[in-house]
Protein backbone atom coordinates (compact mmCIF):
# COMPACT_ATOMS: atom_id res chain seq x y z
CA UNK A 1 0.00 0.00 0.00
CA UNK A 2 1.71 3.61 -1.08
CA UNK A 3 1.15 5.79 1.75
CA UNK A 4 1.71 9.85 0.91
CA UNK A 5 1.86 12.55 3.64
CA UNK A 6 2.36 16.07 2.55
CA UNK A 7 3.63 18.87 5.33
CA UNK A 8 4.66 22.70 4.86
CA UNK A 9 1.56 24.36 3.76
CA UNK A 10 0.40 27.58 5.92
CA UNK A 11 -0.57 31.14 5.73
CA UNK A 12 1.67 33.37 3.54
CA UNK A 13 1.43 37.51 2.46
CA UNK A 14 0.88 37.61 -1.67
CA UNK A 15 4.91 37.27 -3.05
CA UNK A 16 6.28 35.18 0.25
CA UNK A 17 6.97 31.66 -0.58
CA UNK A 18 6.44 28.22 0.93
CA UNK A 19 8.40 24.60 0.60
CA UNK A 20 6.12 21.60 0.13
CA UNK A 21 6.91 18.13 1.33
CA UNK A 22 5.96 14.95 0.09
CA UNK A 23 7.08 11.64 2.26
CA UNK A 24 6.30 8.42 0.53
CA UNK A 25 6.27 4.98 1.92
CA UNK A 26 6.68 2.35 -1.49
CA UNK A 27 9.69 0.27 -2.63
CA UNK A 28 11.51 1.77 -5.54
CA UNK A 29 10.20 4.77 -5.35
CA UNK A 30 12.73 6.18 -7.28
CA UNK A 31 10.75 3.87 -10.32
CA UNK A 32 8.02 6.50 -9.96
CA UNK A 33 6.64 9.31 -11.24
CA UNK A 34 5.02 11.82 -9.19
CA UNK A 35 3.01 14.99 -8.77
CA UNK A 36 1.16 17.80 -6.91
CA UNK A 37 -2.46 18.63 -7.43
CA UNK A 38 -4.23 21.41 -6.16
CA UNK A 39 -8.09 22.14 -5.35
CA UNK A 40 -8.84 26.11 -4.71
CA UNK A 41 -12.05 26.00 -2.67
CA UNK A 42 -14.99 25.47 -4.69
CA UNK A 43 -13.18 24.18 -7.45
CA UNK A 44 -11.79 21.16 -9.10
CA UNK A 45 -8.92 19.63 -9.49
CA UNK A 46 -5.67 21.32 -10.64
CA UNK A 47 -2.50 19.67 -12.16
CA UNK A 48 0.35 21.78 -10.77
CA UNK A 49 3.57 19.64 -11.54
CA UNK A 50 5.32 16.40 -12.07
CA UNK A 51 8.50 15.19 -11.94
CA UNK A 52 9.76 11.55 -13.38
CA UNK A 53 12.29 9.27 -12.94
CA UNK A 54 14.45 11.13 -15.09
CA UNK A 55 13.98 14.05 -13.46
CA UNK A 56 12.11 15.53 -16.09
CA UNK A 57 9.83 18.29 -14.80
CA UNK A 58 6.64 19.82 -15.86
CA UNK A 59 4.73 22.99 -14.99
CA UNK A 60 0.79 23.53 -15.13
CA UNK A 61 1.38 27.67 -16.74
CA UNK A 62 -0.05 29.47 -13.95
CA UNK A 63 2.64 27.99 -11.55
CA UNK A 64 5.57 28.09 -14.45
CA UNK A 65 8.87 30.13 -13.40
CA UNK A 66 7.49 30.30 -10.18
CA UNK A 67 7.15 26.48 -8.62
CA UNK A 68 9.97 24.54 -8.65
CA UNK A 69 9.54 20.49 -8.38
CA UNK A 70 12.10 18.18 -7.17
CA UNK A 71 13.21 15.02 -5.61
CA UNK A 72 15.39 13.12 -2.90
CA UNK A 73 14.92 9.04 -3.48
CA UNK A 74 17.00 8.55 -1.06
CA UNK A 75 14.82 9.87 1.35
CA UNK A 76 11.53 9.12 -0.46
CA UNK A 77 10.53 12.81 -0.48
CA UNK A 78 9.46 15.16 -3.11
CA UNK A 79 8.75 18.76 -2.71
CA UNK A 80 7.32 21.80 -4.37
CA UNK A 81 9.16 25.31 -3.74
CA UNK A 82 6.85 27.97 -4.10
CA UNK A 83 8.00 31.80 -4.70
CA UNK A 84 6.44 34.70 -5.85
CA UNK A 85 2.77 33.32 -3.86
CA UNK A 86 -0.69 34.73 -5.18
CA UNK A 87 -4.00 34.26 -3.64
CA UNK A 88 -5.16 32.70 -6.62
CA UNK A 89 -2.52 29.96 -5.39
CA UNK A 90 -4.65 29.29 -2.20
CA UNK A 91 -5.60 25.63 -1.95
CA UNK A 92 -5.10 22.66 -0.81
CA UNK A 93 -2.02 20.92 -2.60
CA UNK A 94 -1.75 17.02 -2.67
CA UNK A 95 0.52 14.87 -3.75
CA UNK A 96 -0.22 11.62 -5.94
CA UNK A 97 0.86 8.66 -7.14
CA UNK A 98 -1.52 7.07 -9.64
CA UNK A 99 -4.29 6.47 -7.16
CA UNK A 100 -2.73 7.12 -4.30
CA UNK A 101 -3.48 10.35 -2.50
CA UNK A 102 -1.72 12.01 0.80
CA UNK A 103 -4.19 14.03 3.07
CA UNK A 104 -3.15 17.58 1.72
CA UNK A 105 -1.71 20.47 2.83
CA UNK A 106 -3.53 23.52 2.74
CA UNK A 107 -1.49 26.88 1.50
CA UNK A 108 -3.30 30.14 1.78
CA UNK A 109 -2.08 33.14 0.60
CA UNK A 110 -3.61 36.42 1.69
CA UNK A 111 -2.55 39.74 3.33
């Protein structure tokens, strides 16, 4: 069973920036692509990156030059640095795996 749990969300002023986390509990993870998904409240689901076992990374444009995705396999971990934070960035992010979901963090980003 993959297990996800994402930490590091919180309150942040517009243009202050946050560091995702992404701890994930499968053998060869490092096999594995992943991602971060985001629902603003009262809306659906939002691809915001993904990074795969080459290390190749991809942006969703409203987050591009902005979010940066990476990994450690070593540690199982993969997180999403955040700069340059707008309110229309306020959601909850996830992380996935296929069908595997962590609980979310939620990242709000107001004055």
């Amino acid at each position: 069973e993959v297990r996800l749990v994402e930490s590091g969300g919180g309150l942040v002023q517009p243009g202050g920036s946050l560091r995702l986390s992404c701890e994930a509990s499968l053998n060869r993870f490092e096999n594995y692509a992943m991602s971060w998904i985001r629902q603003a409240p009262g809306k659906g689901l939002e691809w915001v990156s993904s990074i795969d076992r080459r290390l190749t990374k991809d942006y969703a444009d409203a987050v591009k030059g902005r979010f940066t995705i990476s990994r450690d396999n070593a540690k199982k971990m993969v997180y999403l640095e955040m700069t340059n934070l707008k309110p229309e960035d306020t959601a909850m992010y996830y992380c996935n795996l296929g069908k595997a979901w962590g609980q979310g963090t939620q990242v709000t980003v107001s004055p």
